[in-house]
Protein backbone atom coordinates (compact mmCIF):
# COMPACT_ATOMS: atom_id res chain seq x y z
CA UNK A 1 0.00 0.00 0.00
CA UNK A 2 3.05 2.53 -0.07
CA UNK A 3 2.72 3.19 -3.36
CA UNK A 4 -0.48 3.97 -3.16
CA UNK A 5 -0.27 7.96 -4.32
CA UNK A 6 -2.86 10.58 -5.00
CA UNK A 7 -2.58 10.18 -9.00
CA UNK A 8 -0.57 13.03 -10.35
CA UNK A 9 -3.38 13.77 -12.61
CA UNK A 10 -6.61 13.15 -11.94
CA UNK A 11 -8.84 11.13 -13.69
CA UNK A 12 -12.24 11.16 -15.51
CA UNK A 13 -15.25 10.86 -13.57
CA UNK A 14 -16.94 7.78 -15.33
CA UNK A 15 -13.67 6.29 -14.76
CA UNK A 16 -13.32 7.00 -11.20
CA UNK A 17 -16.83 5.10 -11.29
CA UNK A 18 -15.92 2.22 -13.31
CA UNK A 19 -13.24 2.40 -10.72
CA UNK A 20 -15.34 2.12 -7.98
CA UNK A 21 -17.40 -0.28 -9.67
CA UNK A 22 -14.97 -3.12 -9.66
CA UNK A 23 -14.38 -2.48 -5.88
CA UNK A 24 -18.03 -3.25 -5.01
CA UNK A 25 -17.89 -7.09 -6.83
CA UNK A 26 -17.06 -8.45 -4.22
CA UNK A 27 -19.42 -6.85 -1.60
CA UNK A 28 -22.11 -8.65 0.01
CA UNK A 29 -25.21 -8.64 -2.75
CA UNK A 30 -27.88 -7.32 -0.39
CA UNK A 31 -30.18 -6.73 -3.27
CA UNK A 32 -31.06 -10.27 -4.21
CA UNK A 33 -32.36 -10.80 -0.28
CA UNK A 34 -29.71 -13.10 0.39
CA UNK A 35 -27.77 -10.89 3.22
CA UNK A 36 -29.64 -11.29 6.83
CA UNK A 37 -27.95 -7.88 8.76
CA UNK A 38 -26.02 -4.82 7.72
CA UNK A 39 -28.96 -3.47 5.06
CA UNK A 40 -32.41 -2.65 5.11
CA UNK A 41 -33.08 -2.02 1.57
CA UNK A 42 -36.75 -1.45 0.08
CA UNK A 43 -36.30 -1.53 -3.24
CA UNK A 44 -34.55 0.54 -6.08
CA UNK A 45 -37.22 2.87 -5.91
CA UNK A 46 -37.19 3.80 -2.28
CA UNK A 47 -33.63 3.90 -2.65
CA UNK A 48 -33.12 6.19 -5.08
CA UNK A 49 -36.03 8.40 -3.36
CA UNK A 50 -33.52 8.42 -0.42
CA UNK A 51 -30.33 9.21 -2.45
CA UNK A 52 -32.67 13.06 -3.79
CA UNK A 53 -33.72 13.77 0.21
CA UNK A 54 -29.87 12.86 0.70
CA UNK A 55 -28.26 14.67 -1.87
CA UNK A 56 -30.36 18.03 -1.59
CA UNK A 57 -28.76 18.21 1.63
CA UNK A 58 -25.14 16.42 0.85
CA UNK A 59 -23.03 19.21 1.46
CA UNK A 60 -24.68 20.98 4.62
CA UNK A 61 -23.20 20.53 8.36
CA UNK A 62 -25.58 20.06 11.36
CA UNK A 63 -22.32 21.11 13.19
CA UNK A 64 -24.01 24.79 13.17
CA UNK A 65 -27.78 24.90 13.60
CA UNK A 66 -27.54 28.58 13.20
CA UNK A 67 -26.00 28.32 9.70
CA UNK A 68 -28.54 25.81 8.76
CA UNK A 69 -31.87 26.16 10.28
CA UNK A 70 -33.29 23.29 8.05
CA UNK A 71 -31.12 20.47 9.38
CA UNK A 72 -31.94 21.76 12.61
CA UNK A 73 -35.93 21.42 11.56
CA UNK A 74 -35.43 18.24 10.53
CA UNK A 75 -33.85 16.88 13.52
CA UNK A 76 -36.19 18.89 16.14
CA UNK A 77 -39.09 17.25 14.02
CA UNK A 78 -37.26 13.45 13.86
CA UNK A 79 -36.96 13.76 16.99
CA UNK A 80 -39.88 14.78 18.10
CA UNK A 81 -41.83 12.28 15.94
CA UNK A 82 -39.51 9.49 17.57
CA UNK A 83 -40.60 11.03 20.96
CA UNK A 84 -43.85 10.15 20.24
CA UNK A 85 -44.05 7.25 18.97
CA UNK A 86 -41.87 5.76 21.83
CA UNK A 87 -44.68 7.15 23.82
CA UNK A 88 -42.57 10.25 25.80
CA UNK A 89 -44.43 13.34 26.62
CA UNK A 90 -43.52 16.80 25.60
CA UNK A 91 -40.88 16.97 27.98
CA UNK A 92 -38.60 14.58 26.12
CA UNK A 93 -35.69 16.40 24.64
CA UNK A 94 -32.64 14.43 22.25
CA UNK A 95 -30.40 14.46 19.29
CA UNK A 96 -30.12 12.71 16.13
CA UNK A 97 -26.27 10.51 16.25
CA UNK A 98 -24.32 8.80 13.47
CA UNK A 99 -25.79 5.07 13.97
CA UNK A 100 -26.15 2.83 17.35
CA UNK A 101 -22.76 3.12 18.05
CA UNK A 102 -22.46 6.86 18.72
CA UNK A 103 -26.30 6.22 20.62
CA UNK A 104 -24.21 3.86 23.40
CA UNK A 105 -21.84 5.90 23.68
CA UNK A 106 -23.43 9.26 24.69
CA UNK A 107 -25.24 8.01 27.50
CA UNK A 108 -22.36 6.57 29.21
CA UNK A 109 -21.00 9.89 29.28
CA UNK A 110 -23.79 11.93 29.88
CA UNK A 111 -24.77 9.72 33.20
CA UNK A 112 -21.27 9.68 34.28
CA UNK A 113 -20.92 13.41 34.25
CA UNK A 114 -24.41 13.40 35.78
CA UNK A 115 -23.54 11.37 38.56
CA UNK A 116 -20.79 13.41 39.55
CA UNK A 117 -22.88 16.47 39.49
CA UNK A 118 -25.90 15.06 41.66
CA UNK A 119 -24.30 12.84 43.84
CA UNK A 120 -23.34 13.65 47.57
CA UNK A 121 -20.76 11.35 47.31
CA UNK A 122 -17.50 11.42 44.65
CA UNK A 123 -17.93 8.40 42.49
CA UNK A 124 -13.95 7.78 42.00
CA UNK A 125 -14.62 4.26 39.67
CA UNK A 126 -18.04 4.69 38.03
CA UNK A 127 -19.69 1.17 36.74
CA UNK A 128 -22.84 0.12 34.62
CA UNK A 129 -24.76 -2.92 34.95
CA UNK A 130 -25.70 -4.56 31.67
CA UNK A 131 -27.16 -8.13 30.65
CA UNK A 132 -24.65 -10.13 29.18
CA UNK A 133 -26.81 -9.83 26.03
CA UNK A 134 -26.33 -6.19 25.56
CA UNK A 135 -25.06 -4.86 22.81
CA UNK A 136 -20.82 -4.62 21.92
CA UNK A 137 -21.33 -0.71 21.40
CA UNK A 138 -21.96 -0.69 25.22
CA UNK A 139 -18.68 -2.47 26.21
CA UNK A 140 -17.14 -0.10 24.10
CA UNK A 141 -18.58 2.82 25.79
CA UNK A 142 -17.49 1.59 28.87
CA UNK A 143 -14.16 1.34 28.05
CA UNK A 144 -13.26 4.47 26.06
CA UNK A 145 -15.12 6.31 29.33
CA UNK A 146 -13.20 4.66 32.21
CA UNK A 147 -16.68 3.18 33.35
CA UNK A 148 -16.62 -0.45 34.79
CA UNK A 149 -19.21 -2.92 33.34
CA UNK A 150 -20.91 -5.41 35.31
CA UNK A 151 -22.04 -8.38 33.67
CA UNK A 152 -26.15 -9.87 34.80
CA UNK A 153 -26.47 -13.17 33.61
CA UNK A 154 -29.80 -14.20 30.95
CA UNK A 155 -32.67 -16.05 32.51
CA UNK A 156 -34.19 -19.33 30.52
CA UNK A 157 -35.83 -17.29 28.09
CA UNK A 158 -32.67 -15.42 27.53
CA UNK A 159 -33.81 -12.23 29.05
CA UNK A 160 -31.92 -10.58 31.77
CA UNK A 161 -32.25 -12.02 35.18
CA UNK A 162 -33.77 -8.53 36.78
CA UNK A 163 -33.02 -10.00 40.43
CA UNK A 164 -29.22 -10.04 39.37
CA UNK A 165 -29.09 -6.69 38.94
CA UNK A 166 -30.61 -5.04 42.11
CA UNK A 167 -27.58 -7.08 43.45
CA UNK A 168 -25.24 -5.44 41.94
CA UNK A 169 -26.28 -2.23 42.29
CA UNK A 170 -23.80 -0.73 45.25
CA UNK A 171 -22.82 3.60 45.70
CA UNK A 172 -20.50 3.52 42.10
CA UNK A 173 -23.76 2.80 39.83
CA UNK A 174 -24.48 5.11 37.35
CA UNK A 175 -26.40 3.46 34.81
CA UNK A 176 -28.97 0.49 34.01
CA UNK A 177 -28.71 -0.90 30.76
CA UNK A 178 -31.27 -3.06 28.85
CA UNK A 179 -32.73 -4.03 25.15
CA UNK A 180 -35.46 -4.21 23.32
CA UNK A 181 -34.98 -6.42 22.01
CA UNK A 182 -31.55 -8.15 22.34
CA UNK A 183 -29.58 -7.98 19.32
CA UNK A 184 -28.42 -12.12 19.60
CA UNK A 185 -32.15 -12.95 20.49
CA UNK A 186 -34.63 -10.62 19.82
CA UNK A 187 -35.80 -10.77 22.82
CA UNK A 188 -37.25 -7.95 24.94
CA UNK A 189 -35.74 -7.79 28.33
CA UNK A 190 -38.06 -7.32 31.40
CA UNK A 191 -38.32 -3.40 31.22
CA UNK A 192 -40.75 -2.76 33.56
CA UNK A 193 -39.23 -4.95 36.16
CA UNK A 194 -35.90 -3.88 35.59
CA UNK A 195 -37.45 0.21 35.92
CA UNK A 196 -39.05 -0.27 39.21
CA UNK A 197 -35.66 -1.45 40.60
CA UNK A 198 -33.66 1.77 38.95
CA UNK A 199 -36.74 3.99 40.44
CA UNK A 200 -36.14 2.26 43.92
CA UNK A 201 -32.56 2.90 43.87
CA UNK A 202 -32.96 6.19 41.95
CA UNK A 203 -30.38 5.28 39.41
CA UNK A 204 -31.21 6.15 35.30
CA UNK A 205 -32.15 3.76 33.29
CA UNK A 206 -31.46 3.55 29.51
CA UNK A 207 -33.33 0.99 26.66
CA UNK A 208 -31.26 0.09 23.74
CA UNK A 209 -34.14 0.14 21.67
CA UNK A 210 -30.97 1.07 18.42
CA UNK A 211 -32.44 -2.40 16.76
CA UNK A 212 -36.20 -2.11 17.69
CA UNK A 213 -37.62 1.17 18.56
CA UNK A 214 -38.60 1.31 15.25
CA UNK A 215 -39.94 -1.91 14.62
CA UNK A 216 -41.51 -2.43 18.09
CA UNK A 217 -44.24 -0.20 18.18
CA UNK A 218 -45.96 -1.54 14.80
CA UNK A 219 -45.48 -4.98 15.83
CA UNK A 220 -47.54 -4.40 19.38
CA UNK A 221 -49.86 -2.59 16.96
CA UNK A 222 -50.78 -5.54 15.15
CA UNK A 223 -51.24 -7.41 17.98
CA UNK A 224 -48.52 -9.15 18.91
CA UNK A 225 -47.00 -9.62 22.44
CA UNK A 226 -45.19 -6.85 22.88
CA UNK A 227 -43.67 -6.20 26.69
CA UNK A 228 -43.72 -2.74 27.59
CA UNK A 229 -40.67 -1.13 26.62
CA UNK A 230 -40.54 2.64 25.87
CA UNK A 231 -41.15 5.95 27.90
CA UNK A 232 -44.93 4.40 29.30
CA UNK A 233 -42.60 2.42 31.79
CA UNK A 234 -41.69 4.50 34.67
CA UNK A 235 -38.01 4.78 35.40
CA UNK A 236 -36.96 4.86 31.75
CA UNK A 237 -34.58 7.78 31.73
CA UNK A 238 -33.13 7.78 28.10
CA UNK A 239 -33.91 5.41 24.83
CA UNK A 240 -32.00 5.13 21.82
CA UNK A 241 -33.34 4.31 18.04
CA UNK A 242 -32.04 4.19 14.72
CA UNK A 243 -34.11 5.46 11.67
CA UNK A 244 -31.76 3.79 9.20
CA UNK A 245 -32.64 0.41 10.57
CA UNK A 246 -36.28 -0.20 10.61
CA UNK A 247 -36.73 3.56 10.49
CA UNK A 248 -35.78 2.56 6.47
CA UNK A 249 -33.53 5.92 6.23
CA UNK A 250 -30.26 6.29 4.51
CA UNK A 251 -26.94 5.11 6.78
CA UNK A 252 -25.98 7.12 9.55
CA UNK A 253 -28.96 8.03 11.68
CA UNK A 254 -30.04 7.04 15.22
CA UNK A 255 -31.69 8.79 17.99
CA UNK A 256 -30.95 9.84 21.47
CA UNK A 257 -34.08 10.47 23.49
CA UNK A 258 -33.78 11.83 27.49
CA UNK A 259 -37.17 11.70 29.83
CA UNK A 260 -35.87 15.62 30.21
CA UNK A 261 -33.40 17.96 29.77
CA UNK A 262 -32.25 17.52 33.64
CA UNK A 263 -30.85 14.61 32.02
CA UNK A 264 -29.59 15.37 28.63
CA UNK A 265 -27.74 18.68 29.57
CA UNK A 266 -24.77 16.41 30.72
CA UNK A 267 -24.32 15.55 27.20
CA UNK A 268 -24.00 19.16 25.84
CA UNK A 269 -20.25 20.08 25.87
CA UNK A 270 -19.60 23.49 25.57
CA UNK A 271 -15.79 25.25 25.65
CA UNK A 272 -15.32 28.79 25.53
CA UNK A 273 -11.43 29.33 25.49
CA UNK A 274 -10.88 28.09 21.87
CA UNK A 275 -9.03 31.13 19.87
CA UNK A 276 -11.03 30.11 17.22
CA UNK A 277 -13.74 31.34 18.94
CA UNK A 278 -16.58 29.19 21.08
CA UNK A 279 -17.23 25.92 20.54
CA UNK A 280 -20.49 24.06 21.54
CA UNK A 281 -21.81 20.25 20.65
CA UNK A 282 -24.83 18.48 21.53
CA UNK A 283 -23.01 15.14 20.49
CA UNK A 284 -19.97 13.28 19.81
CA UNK A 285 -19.54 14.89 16.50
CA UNK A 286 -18.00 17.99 15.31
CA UNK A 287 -19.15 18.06 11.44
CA UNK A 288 -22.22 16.55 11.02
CA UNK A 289 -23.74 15.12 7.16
CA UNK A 290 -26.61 17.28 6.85
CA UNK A 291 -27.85 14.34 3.93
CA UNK A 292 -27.92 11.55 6.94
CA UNK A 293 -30.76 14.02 8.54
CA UNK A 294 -32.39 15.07 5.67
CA UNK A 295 -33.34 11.65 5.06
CA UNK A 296 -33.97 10.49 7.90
CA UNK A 297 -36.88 13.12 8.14
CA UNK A 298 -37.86 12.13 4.34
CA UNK A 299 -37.96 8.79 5.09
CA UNK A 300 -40.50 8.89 8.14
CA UNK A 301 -42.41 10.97 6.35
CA UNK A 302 -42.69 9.33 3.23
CA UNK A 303 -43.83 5.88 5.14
CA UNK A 304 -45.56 7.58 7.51
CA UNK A 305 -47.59 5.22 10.28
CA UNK A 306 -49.71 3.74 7.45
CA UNK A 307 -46.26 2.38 5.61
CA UNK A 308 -44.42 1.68 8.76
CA UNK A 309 -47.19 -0.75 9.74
CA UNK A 310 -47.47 -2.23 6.67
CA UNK A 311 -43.81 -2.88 6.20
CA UNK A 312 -44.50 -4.12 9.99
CA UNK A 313 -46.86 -6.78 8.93
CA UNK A 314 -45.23 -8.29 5.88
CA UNK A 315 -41.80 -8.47 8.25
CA UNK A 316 -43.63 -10.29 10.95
CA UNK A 317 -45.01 -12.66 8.30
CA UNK A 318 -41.97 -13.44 7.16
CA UNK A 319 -40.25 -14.10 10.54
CA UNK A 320 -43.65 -16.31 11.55
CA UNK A 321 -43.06 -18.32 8.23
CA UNK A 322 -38.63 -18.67 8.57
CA UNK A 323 -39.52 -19.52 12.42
CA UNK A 324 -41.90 -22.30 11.57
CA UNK A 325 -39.91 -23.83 8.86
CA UNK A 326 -36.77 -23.91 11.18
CA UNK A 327 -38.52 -25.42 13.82
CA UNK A 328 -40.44 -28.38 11.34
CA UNK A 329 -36.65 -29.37 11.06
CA UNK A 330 -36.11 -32.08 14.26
CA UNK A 331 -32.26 -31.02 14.29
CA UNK A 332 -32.82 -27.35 14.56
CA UNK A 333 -34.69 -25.18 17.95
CA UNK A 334 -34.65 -21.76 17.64
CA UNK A 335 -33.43 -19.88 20.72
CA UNK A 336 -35.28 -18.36 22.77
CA UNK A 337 -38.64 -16.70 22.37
CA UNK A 338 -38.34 -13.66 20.11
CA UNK A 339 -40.45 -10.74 20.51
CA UNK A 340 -39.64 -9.39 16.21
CA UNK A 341 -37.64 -10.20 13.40
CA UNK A 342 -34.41 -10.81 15.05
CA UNK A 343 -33.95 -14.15 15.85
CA UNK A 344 -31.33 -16.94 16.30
CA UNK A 345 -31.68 -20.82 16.03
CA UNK A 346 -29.20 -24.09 16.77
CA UNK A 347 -29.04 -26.99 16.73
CA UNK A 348 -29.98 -29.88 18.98
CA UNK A 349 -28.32 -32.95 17.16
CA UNK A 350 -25.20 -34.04 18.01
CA UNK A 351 -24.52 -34.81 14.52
CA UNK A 352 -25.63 -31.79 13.21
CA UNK A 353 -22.57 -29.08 13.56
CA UNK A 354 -24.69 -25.61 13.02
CA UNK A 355 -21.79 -23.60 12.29
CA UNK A 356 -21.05 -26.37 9.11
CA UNK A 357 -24.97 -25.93 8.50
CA UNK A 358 -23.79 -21.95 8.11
CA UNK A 359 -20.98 -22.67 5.90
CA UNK A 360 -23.41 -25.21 3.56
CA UNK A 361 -25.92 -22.42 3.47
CA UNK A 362 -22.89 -19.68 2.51
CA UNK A 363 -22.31 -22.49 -0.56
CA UNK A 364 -26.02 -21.84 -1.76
CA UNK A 365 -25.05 -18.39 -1.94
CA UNK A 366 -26.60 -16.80 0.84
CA UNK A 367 -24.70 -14.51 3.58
CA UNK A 368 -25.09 -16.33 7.00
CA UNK A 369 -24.08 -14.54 10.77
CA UNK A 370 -23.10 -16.62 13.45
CA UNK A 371 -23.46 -15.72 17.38
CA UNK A 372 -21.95 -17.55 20.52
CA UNK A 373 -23.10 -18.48 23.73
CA UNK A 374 -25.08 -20.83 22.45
CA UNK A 375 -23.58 -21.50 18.91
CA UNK A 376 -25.94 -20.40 16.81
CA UNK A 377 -27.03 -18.82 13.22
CA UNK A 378 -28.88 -15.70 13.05
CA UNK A 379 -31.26 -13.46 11.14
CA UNK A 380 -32.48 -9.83 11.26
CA UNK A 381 -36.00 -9.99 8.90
CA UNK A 382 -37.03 -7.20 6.68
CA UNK A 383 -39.98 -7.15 4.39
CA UNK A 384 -37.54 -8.10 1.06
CA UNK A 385 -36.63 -11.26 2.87
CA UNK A 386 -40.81 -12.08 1.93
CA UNK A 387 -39.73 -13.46 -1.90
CA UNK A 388 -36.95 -15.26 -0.63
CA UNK A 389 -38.31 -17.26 2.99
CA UNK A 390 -39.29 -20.29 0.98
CA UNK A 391 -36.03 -20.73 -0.67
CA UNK A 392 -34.51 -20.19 2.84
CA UNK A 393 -36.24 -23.29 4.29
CA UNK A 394 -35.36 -25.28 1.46
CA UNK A 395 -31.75 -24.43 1.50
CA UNK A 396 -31.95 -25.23 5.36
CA UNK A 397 -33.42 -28.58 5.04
CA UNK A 398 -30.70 -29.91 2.61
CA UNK A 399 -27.97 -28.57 4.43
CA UNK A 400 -29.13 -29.88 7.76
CA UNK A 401 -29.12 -33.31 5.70
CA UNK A 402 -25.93 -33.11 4.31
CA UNK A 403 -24.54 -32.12 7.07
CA UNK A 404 -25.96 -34.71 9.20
CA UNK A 405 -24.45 -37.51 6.70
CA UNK A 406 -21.28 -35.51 6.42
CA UNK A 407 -20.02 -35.19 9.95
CA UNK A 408 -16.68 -34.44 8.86
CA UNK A 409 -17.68 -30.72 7.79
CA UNK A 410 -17.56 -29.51 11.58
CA UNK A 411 -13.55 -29.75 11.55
CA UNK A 412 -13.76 -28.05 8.03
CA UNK A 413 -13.91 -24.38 6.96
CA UNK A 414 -15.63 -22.00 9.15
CA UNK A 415 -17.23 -24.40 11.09
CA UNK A 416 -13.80 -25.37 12.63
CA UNK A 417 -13.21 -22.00 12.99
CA UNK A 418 -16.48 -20.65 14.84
CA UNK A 419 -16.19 -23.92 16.83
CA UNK A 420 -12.79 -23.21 18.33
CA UNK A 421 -13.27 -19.44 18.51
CA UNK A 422 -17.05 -20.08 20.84
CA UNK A 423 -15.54 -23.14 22.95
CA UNK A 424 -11.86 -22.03 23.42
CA UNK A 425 -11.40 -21.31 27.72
CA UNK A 426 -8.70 -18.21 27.06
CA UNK A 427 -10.95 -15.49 25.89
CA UNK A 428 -7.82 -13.37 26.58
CA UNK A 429 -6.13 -15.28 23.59
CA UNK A 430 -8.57 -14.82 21.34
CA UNK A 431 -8.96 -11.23 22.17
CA UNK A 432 -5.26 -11.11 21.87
CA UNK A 433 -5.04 -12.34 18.29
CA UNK A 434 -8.11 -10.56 16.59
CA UNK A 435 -6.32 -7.57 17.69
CA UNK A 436 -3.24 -8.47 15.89
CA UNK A 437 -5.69 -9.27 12.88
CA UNK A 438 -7.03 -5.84 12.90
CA UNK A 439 -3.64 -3.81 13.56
CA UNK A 440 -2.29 -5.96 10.02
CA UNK A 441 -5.59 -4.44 8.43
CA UNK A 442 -4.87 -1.08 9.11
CA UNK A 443 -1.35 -1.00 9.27
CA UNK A 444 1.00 0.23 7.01
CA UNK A 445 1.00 -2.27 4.32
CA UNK A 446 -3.01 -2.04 4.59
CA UNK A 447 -4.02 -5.07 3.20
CA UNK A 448 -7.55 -6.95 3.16
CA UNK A 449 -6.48 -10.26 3.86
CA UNK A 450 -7.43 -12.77 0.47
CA UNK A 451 -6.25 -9.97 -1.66
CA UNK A 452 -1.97 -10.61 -2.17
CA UNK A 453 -0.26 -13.06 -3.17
CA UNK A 454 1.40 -13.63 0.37
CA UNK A 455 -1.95 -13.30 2.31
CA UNK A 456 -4.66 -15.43 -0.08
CA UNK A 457 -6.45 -17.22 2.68
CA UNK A 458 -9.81 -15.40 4.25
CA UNK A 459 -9.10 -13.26 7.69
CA UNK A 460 -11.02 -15.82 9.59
CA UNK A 461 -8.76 -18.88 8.56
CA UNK A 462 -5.69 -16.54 9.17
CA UNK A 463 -7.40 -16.16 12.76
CA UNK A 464 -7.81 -20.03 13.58
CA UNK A 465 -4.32 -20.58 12.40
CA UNK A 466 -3.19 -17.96 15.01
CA UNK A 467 -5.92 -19.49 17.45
CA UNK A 468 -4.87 -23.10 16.96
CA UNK A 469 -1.39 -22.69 17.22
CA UNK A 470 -1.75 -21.24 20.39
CA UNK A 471 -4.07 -23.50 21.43
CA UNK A 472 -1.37 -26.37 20.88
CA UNK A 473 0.74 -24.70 23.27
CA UNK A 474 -1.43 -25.69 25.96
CA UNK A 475 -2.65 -28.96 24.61
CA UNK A 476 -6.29 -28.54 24.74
């Protein structure tokens, strides 16, 4: 990659494209309903609908509301449309983020710096409780923010045990976490429960509702058994959301929502001794893509509550119809009892390695996730997945079979790979050698691994030959 040089003259924009073009061959083919995460595309139509609201906007910066008082509209009214349909009053106050990630992080801070200001007592090692089941963006919140996490374990039905974490909570709490639903289970953890203990102790309480919030709402709409989740639940301080999940906008856009602004003015950071003059955020970021808000607001306007529960019902169709065709399959259980479209399923055969079942389905050309703890394949449903379910089940059936006559396929590929990396004992290992995987990716030679000469074997392989040469160190 050293040679890699701004080109000393610059080229033609259709070649750029054609360019560009090439790049994208190999990307995951979302379009043909085969990808299960990542995308949550409507069509070419819808897209391209999203690319105008997008591109009207593509050069305007929410850093300065002042500057430009429409992005500001936008994400008063997003906001305040979220607000509502998560049920808050007209109290609730928040901010539009870059995605989920930026929507964990925020509240860490803003609770930490809140418990310092309210409390009688100096909090000198701040910690969070969290499910095990909660989502990574959380760990990493708590470790960029000096914030301890403390771990509650997940009941039978894979929701967190609330009794676990009124015993944790001790004088360095600053924050309940909880989803809804889980992002490995799609399950909806016991809200209400889990708010009566945070209003008992007097310690906020945030849903992760990134995945659902969304979602959630149309699904208890149509009748389904939805636990209470949102703002109705006393002791729900703050909720997150993301419009470009099953809000359908264009990447880049979540929500932050705080009960009131008692709450949320701990994540305003202001300095005023800047020479270049003073500076003032409401979130993580500086510069701000004024298209990511622009069509966010399109978006939820263009479906409006009509088109949100219609894409609602065809999703939850889908999910009933994948759900029952996993479970006609004796080898298969699906885990859990999810409360949407998210769901995960294993297997309970011995002879039936799921992770192999993964890596026969990946053969029929579809892109499978895996999950740990239990071993598991997953899926996130959206309405597109409708024209494809059918062909799912099939696919799932024949690879079940052939795996089950096949054992050998669970010490092959990235079966063997997913095996080792969910069963191995030294987590500190395998934490040790992803790292190493990432620093090659973004070091100075840059490269993708499977695209030199020297390095033609996928990342993951490259990681179990790390993994298992450790491993037989140890002799496990």
């Amino acid at each position: 990659m050293e040679n890699i040089r701004i080109p000393e003259k610059g080229l033609e924009y259709k070649q750029v494209l054609e360019i560009m073009r090439g790049y994208k061959k190999d990307d995951a083919n979302y379009k043909d309903s085969k990808t299960w995460s990542l995308v949550y595309y409507l069509g070419e139509e819808y897209t391209q609908f999203l690319k105008d609201a997008y591109t009207l906007f593509f050069s305007e910066n929410a850093l300065n509301p002042i500057a430009f008082k429409s992005l500001k509209q936008f994400e008063a009214e997003v906001i305040r449309m979220t607000a509502n349909m998560l049920n808050g009053n007209e109290n609730v106050v928040g901010t539009m983020t870059s995605g989920g990630t930026e929507s964990c992080l925020l509240p860490v801070v803003t609770y930490r710096d809140f418990a310092k200001a309210k409390r009688k007592i100096w909090i000198k090692k701040p910690e969070m409780i969290a499910p095990e089941s909660i989502h990574v963006g959380w760990e990493k919140a708590a470790h960029y923010f000096g914030v301890k996490m403390r771990h509650v374990p997940l009941d039978s039905t894979r929701r967190a045990d609330a009794g676990a974490i009124e015993k944790l909570i001790n004088k360095n709490t600053i924050l309940i976490v909880a989803s809804a639903p889980t992002y490995p289970h799609g399950v909806v953890d016991p809200i209400e429960d889990i708010g009566a203990i945070a209003l008992k102790h007097n310690i906020p309480f945030h849903v992760d509702s990134c995945l659902g919030g969304f979602l959630l709402p149309f699904v208890e709409k149509l009748g389904y058994p939805v636990p209470k989740f949102d703002f109705r639940v006393p002791g729900v301080t703050s909720m997150s959301a993301d419009v470009h999940k099953y809000g359908f906008a264009a990447k880049g856009a979540s929500t932050i929502l705080y009960r009131n602004m008692d709450y949320m003015k701990y994540q305003i950071y202001v300095y005023t001794e800047w020479p270049g003059g003073i500076y003032a955020a409401s979130g993580l970021l500086g510069t701000r893509p004024g298209g990511a808000i622009a069509a966010a607001w399109a978006a939820m306007n263009a479906l409006g509550q009509d088109g949100y529960l219609e894409r609602a019902r065809i999703t939850m169709d889908t999910t009933k119809k994948l759900i029952a065709g996993i479970r006609s399959i004796p080898e298969l259980e699906v885990v859990g009892t999810p409360h949407m479209s998210v769901f995960a399923y294993g297997s309970r055969s011995k002879k039936v390695n799921i992770y192999a079942v993964g890596d026969q389905m990946e053969a029929k050309g579809w892109n499978i996730d895996r999950v740990q703890k239990p071993m598991a394949l997953h899926a996130m449903v959206t309405p597109l997945h409708e024209r494809v379910a059918d062909k799912y089940i099939a696919d799932l059936k024949e690879s079940v079979e052939y795996v089950k006559s096949h054992p050998a396929l669970a010490t092959k590929g990235n079966a063997a790979l997913y095996g080792v990396v969910a069963n191995i004992p030294f987590r500190g290992m395998v934490k040790k050698n992803v790292q190493k995987m990432i620093e090659e990716m973004y070091g100075k030679d840059g490269k993708i691994p499977g695209t030199g000469a020297e390095e033609d074997e996928p990342l993951v392989m490259k990681i179990a030959s790390r993994l298992l040469t450790y491993i037989g160190r140890f002799k496990v």
